[in-house]
N, C-alpha and C. Protein backbone atom coordinates (compact mmCIF):
# COMPACT_ATOMS: atom_id res chain seq x y z
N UNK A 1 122.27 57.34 112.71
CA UNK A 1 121.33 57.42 111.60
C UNK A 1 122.12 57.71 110.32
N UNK A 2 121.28 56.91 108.87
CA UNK A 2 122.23 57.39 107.96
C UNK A 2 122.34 59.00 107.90
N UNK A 3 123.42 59.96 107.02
CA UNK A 3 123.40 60.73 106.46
C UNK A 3 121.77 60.96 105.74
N UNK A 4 121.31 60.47 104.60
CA UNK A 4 120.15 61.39 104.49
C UNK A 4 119.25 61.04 105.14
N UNK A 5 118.80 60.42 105.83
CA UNK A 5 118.16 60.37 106.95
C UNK A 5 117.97 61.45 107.43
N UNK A 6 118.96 62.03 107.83
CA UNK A 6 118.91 63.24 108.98
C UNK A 6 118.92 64.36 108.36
N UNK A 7 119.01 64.46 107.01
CA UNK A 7 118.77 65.54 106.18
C UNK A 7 117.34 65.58 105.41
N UNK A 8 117.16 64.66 105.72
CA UNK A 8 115.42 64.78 105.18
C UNK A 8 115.15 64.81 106.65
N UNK A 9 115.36 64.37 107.52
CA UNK A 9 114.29 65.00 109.00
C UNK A 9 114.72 66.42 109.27
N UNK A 10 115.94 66.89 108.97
CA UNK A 10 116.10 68.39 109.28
C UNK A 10 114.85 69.21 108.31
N UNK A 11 115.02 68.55 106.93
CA UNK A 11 113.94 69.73 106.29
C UNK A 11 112.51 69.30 106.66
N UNK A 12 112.50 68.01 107.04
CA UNK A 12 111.34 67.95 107.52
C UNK A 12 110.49 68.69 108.51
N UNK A 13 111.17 69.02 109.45
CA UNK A 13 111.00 69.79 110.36
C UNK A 13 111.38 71.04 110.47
N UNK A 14 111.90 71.43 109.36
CA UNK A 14 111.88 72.92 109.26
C UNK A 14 110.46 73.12 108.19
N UNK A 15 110.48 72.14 107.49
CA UNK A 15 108.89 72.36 106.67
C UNK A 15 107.60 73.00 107.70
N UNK A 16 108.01 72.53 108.84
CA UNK A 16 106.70 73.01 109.88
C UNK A 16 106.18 74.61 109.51
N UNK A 17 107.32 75.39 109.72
CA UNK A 17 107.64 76.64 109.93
C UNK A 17 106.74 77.09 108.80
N UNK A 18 106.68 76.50 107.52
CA UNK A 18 105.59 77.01 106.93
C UNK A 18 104.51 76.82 107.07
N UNK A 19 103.99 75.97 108.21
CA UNK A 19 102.66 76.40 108.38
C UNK A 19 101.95 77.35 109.04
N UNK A 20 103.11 78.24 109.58
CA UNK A 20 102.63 79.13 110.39
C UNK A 20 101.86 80.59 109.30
N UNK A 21 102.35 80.21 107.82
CA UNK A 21 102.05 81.40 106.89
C UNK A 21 101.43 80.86 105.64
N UNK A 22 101.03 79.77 105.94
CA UNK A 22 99.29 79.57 105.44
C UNK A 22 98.63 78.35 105.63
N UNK A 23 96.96 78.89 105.01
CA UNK A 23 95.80 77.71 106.07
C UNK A 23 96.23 76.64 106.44
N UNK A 24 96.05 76.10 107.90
CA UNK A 24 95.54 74.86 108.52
C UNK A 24 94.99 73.87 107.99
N UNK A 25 93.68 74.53 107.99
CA UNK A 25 92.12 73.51 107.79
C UNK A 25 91.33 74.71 106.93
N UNK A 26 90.25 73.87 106.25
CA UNK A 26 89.52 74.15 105.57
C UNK A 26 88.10 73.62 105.64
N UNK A 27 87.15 74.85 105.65
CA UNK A 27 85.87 74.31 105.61
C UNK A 27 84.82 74.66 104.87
N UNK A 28 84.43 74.33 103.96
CA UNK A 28 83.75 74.54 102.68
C UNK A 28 82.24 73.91 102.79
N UNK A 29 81.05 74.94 102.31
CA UNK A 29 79.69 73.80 102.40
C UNK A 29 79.15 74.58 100.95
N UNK A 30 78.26 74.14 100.91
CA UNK A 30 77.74 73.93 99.60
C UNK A 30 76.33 73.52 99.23
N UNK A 31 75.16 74.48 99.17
CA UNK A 31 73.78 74.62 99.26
C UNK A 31 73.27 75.07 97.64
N UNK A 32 72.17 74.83 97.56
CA UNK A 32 71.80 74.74 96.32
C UNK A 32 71.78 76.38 95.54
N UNK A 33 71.51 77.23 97.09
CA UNK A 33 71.74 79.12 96.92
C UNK A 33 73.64 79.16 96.53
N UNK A 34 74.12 78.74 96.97
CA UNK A 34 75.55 78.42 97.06
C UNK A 34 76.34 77.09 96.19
N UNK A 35 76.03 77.00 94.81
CA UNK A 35 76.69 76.25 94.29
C UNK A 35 78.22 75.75 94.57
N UNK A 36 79.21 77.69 94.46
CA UNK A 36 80.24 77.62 94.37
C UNK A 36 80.95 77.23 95.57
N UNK A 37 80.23 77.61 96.90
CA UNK A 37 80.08 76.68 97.58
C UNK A 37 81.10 78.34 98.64
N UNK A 38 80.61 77.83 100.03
CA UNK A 38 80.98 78.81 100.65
C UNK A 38 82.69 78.45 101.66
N UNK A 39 83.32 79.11 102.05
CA UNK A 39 84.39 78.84 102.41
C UNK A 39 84.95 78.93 103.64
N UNK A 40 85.81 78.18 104.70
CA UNK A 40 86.59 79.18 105.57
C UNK A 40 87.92 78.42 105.61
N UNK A 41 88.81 79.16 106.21
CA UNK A 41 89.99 79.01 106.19
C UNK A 41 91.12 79.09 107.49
N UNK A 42 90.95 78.13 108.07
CA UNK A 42 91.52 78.61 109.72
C UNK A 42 93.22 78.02 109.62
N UNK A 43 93.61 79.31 109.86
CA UNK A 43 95.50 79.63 109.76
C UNK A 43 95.78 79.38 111.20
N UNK A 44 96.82 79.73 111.40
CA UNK A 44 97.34 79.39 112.74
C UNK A 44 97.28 80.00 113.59
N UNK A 45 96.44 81.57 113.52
CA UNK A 45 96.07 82.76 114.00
C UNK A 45 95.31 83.48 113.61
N UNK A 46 94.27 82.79 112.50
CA UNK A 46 93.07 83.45 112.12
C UNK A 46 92.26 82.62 111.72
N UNK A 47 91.08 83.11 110.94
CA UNK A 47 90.45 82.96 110.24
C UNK A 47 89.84 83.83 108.79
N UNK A 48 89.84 82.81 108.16
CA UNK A 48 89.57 83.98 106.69
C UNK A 48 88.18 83.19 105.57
N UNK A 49 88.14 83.51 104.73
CA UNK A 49 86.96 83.21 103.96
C UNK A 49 85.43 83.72 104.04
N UNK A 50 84.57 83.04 104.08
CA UNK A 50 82.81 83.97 103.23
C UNK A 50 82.63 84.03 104.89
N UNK A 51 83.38 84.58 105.80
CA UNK A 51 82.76 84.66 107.02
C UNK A 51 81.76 85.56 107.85
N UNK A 52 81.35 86.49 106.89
CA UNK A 52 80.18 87.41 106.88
C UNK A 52 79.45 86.69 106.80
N UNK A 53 79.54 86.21 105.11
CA UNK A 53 78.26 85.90 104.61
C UNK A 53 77.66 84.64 105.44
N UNK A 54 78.89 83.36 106.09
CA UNK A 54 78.38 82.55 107.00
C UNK A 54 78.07 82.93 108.69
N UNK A 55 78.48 83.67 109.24
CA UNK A 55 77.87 84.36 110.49
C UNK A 55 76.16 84.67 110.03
N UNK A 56 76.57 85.29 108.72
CA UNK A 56 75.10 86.21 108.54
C UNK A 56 73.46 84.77 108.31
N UNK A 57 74.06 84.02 108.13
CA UNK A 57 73.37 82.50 107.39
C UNK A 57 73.17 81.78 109.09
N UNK A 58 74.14 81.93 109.68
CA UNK A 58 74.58 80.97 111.04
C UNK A 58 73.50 81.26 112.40
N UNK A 59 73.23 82.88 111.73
CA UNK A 59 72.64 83.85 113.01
C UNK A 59 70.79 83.18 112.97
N UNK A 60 70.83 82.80 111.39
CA UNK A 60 69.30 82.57 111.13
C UNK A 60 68.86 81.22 112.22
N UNK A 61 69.54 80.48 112.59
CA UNK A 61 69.69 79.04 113.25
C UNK A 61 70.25 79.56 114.78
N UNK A 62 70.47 80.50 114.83
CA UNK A 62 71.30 80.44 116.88
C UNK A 62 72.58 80.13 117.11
N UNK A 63 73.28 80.00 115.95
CA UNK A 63 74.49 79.75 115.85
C UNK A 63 75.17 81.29 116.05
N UNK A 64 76.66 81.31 117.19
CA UNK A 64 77.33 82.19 117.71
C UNK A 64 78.29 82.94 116.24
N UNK A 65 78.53 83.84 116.36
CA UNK A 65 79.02 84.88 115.26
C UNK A 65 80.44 84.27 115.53
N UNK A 66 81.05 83.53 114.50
CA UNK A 66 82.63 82.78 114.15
C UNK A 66 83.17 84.36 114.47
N UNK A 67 84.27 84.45 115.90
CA UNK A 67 85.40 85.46 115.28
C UNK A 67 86.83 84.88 116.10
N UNK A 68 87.93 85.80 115.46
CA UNK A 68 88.97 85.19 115.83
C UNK A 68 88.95 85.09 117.17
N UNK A 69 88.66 85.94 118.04
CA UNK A 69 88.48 85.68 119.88
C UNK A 69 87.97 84.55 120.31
N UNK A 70 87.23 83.84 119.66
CA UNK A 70 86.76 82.30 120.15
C UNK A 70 87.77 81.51 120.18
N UNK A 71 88.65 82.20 119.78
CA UNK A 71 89.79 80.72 119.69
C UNK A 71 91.22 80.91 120.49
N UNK A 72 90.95 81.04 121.93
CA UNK A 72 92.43 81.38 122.73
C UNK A 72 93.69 80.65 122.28
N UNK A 73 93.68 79.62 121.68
CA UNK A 73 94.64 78.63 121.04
C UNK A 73 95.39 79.13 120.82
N UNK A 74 94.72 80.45 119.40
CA UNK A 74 95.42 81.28 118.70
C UNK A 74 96.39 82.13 118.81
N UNK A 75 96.89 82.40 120.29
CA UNK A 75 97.74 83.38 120.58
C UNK A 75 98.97 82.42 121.06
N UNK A 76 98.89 81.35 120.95
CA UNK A 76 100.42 80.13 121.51
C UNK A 76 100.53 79.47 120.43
N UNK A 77 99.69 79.16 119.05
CA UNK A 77 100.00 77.68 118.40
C UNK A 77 100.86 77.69 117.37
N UNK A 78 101.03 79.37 117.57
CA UNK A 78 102.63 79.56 116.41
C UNK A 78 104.48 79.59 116.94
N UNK A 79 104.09 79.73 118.36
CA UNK A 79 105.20 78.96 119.47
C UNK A 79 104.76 77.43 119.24
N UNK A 80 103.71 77.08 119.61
CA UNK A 80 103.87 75.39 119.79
C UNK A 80 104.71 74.87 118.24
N UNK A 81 104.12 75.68 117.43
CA UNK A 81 105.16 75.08 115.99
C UNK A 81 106.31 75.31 115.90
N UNK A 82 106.85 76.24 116.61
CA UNK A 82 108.43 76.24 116.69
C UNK A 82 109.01 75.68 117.70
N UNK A 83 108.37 75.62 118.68
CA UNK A 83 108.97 74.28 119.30
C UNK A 83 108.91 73.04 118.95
N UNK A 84 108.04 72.83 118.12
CA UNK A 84 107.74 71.25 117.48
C UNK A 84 109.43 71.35 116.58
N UNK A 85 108.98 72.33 115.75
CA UNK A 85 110.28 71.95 114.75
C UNK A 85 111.92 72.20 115.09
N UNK A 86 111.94 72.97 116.79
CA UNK A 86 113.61 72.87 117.24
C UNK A 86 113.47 71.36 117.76
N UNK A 87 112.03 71.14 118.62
CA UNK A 87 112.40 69.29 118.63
C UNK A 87 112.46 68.75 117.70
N UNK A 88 112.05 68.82 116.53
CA UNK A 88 111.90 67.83 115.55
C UNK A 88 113.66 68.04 114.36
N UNK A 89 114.51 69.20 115.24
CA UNK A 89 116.03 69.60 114.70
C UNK A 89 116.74 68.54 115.42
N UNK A 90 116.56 68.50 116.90
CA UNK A 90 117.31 67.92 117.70
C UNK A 90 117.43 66.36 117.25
N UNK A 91 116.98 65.74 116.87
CA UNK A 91 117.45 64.23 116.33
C UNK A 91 118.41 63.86 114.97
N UNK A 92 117.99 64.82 113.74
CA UNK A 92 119.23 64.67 113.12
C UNK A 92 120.29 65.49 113.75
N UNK A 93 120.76 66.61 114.43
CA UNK A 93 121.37 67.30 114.74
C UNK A 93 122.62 66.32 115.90
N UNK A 94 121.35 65.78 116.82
CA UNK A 94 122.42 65.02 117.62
C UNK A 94 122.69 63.58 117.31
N UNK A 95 122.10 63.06 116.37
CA UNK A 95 122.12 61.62 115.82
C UNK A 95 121.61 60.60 116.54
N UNK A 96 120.11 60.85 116.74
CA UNK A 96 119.44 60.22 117.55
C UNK A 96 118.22 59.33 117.58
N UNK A 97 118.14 58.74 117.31
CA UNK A 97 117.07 58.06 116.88
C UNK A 97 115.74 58.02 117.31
N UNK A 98 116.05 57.82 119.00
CA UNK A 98 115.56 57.92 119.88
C UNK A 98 114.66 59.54 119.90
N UNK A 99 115.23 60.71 119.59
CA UNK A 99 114.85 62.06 120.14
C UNK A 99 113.89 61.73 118.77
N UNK A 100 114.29 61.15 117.76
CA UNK A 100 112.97 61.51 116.39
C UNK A 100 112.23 60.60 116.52
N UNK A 101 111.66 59.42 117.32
CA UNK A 101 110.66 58.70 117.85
C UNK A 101 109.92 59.64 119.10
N UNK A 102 110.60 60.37 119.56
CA UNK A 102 110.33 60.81 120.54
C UNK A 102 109.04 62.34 120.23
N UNK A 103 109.98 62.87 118.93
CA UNK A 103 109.12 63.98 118.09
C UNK A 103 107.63 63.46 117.30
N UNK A 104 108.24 62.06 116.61
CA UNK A 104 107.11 61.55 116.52
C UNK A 104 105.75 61.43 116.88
N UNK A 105 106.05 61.12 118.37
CA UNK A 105 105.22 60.98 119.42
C UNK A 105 104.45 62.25 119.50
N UNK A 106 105.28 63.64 119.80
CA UNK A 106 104.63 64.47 120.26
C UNK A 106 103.74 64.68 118.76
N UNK A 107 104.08 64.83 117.59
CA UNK A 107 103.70 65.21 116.09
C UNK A 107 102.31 64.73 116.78
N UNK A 108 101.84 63.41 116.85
CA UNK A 108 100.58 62.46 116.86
C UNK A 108 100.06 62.90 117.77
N UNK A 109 100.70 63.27 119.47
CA UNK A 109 100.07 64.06 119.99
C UNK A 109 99.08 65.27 119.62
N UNK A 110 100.06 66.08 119.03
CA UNK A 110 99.78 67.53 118.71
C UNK A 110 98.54 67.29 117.66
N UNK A 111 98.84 66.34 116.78
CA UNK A 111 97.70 66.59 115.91
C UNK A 111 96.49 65.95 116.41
N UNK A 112 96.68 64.72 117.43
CA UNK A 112 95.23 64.51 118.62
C UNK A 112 94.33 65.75 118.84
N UNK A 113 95.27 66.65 119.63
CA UNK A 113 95.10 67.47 120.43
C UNK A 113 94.55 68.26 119.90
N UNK A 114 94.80 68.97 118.25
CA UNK A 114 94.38 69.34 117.83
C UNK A 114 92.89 69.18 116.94
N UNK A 115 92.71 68.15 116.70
CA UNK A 115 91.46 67.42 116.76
C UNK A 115 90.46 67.43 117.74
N UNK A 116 90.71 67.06 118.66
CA UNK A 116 89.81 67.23 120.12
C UNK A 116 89.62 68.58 120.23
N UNK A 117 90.50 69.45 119.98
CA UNK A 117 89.97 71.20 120.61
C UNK A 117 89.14 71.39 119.53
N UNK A 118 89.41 71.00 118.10
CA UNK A 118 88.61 71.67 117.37
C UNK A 118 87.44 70.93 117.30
N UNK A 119 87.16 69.47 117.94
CA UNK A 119 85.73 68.49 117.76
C UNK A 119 85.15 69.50 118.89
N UNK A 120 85.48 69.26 120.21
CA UNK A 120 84.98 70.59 121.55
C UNK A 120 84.78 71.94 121.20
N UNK A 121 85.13 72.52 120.32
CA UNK A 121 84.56 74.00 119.81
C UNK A 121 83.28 73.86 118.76
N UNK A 122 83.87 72.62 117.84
CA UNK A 122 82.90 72.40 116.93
C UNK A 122 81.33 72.25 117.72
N UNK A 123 81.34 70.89 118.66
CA UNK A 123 80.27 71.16 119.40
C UNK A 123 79.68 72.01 120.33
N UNK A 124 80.47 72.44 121.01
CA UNK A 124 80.06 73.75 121.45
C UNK A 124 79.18 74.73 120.45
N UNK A 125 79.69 75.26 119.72
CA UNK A 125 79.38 75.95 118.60
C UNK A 125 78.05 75.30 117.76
N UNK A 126 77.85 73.89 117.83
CA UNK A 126 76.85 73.88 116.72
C UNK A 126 75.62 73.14 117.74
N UNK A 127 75.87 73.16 119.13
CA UNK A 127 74.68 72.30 120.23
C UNK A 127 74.16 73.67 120.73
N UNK A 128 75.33 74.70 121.43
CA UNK A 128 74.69 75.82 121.91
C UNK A 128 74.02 77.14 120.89
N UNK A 129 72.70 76.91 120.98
CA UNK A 129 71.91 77.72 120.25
C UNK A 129 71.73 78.68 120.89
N UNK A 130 71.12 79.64 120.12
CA UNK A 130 70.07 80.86 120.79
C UNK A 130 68.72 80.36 120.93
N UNK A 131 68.20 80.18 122.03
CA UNK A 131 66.90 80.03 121.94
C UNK A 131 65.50 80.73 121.20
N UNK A 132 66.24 82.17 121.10
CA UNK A 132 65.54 82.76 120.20
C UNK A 132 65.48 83.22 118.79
N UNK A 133 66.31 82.16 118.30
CA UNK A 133 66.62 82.24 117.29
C UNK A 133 65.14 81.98 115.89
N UNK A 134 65.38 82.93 114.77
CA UNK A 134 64.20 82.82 114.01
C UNK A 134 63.94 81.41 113.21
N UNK A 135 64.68 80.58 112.77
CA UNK A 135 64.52 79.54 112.69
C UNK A 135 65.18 78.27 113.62
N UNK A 136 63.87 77.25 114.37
CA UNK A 136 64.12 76.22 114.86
C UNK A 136 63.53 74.84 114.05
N UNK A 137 64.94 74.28 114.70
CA UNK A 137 64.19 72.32 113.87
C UNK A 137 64.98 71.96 115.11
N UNK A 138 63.07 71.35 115.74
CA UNK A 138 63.78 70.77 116.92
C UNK A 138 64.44 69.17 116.74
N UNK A 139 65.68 69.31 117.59
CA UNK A 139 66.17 67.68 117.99
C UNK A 139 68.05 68.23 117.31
N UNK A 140 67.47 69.23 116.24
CA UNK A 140 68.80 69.55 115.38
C UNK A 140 69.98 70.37 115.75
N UNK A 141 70.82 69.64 115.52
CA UNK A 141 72.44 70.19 116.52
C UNK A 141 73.13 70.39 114.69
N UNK A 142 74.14 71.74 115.11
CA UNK A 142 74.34 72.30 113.58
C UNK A 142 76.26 71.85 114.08
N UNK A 143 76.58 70.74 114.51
CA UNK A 143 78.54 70.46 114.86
C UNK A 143 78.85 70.06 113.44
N UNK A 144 79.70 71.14 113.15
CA UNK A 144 80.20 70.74 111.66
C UNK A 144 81.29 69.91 111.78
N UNK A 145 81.33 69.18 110.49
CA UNK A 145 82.31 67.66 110.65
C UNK A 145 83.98 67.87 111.33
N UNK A 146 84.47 67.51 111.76
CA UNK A 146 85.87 67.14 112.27
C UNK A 146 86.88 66.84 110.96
N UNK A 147 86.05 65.60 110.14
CA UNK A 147 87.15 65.28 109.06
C UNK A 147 86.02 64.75 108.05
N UNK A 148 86.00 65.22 106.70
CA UNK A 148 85.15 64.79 106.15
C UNK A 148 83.67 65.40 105.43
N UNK A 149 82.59 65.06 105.46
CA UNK A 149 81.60 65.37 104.82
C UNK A 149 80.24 65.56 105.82
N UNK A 150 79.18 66.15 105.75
CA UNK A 150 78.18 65.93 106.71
C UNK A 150 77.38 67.16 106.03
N UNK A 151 75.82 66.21 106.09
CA UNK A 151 74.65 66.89 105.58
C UNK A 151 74.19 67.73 107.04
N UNK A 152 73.82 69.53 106.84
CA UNK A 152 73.35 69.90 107.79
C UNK A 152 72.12 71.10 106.84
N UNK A 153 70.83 70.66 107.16
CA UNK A 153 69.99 71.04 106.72
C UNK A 153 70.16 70.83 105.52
N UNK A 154 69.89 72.03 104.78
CA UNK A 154 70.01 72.16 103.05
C UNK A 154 72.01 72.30 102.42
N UNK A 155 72.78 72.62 103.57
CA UNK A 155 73.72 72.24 103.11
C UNK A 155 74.83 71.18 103.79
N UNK A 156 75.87 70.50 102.62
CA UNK A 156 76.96 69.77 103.07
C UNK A 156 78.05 70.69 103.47
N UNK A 157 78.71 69.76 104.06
CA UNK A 157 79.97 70.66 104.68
C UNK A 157 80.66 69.75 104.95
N UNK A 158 82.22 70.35 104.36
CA UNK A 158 83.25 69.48 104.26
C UNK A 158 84.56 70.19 105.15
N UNK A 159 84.52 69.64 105.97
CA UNK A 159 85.82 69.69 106.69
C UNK A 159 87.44 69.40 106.57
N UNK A 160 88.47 69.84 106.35
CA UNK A 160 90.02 68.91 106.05
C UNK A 160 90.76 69.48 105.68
N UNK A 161 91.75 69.16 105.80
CA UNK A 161 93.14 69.51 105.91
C UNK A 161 93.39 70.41 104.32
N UNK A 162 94.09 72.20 104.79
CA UNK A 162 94.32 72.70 103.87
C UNK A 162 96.21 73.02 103.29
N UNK A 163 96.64 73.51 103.18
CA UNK A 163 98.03 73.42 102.72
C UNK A 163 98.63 72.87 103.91
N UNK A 164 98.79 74.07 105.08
CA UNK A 164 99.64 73.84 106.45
C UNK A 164 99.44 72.01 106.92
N UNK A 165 97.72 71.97 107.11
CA UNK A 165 97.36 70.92 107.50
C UNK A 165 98.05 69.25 106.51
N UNK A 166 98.25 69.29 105.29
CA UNK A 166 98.88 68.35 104.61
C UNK A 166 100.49 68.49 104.77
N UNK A 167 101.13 69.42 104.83
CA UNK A 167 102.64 69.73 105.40
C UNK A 167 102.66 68.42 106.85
N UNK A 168 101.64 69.01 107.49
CA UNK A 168 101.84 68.22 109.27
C UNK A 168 101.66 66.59 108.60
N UNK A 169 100.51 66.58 107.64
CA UNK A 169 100.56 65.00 107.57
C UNK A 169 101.88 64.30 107.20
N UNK A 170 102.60 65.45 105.68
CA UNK A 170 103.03 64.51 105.45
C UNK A 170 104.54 64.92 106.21
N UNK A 171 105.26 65.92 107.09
CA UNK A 171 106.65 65.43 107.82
C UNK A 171 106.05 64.32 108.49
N UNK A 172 104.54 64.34 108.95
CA UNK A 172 104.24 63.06 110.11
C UNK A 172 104.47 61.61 108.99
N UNK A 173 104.22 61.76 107.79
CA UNK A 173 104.92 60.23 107.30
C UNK A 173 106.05 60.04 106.84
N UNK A 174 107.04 60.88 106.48
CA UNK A 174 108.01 60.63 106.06
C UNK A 174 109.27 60.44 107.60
N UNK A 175 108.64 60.90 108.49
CA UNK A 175 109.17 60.83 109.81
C UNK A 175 109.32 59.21 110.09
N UNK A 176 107.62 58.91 110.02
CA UNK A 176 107.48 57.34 110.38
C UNK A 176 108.06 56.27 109.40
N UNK A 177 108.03 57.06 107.68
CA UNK A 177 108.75 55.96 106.94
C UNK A 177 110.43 55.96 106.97
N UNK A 178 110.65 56.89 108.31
CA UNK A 178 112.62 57.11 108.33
C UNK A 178 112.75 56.14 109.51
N UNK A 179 111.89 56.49 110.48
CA UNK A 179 112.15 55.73 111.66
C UNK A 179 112.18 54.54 111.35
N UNK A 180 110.85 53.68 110.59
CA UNK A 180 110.83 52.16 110.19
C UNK A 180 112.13 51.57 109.78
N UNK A 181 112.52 52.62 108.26
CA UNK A 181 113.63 52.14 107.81
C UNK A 181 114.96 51.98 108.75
N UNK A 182 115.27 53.19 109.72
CA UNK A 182 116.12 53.51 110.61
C UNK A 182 115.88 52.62 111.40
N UNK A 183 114.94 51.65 112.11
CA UNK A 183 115.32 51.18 113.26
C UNK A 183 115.02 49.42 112.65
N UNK A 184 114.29 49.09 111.34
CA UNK A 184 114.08 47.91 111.04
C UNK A 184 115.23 47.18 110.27
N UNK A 185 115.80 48.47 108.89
CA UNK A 185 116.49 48.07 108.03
C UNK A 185 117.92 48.41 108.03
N UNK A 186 117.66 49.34 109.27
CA UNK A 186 119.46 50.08 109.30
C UNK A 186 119.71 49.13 110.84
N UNK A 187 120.12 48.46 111.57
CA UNK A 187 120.15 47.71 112.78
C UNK A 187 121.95 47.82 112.53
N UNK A 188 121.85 49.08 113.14
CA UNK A 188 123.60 49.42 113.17
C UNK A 188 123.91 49.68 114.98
């Protein structure tokens, strides 16, 4: 691989490491009581933002009280990032092309994976009600969006990628625009 090649995948993959020390994802909704619009903020071992005030809103509908214990993930996914980024060392380190297609792979994995746990909690969380909850609208499931926008009752809610979460996108493209170049335009 060229020289900077492998020096932009080294920092690339040491860029990971900062996502372990701030937000992931972000989830923001926004009701007509709530202009400014309400917030949360899921890190790589927590959660932060109006999460009173949305438990306290969530409880009115049968929706389960958001706390960090719902999320067993949380106690491995700041190892899984440091192992991502000693694999994602090992290809410029050993000059390999192969091992950073290989990181690639897992990157797209990981961020699958991470998608699916959080679509499976999401529904979980917004199908399983309380039955006795003080307000019902029957037929209505409260799964807040995955990626994106979605009307639920009187408010929207926007789901997506917050600092950490744009870090993962972009080593995941500058990875894929090294490899292209590395294996289309460099044919050494």
């Amino acid at each position: 691989m060229h020289k900077n090649s492998r020096i932009i995948l080294a920092i690339s993959a040491l860029a990971l490491v900062v996502t372990i020390f701030v937000p992931l994802w972000r989830i923001l909704m926004w009701a007509p009581q709530y202009p400014e619009s309400l917030s949360l903020q899921i890190w790589i071992d927590n959660i932060t933002g109006d999460l009173r005030t949305i438990n306290a809103l969530n409880h009115y509908i049968g929706m389960k009280q958001i706390q960090v214990s719902m999320f067993p993930e949380f106690a491995f996914l700041k190892y899984l990032v440091l192992i991502l980024t000693v694999v994602g060392l090992a290809g410029p380190v050993f000059n390999s092309r192969r091992m950073v297609l290989g990181w690639m792979l897992l990157l797209v994995l990981a961020g699958a994976g991470a998608l699916v746990d959080f679509y499976r909690w999401g529904y979980d969380y917004g199908h399983n009600l309380d039955p006795s909850a003080p307000i019902k609208v029957p037929g209505m499931a409260y799964q807040p969006p995955i990626l994106g926008t979605k009307q639920l009752l009187n408010f929207t809610a926007f789901s997506g990628p917050d600092v950490g979460g744009w870090i993962f996108v972009a080593v995941g493209a500058i990875t894929a625009i090294l490899l292209v170049w590395e294996f289309r335009f460099r044919k050494i």
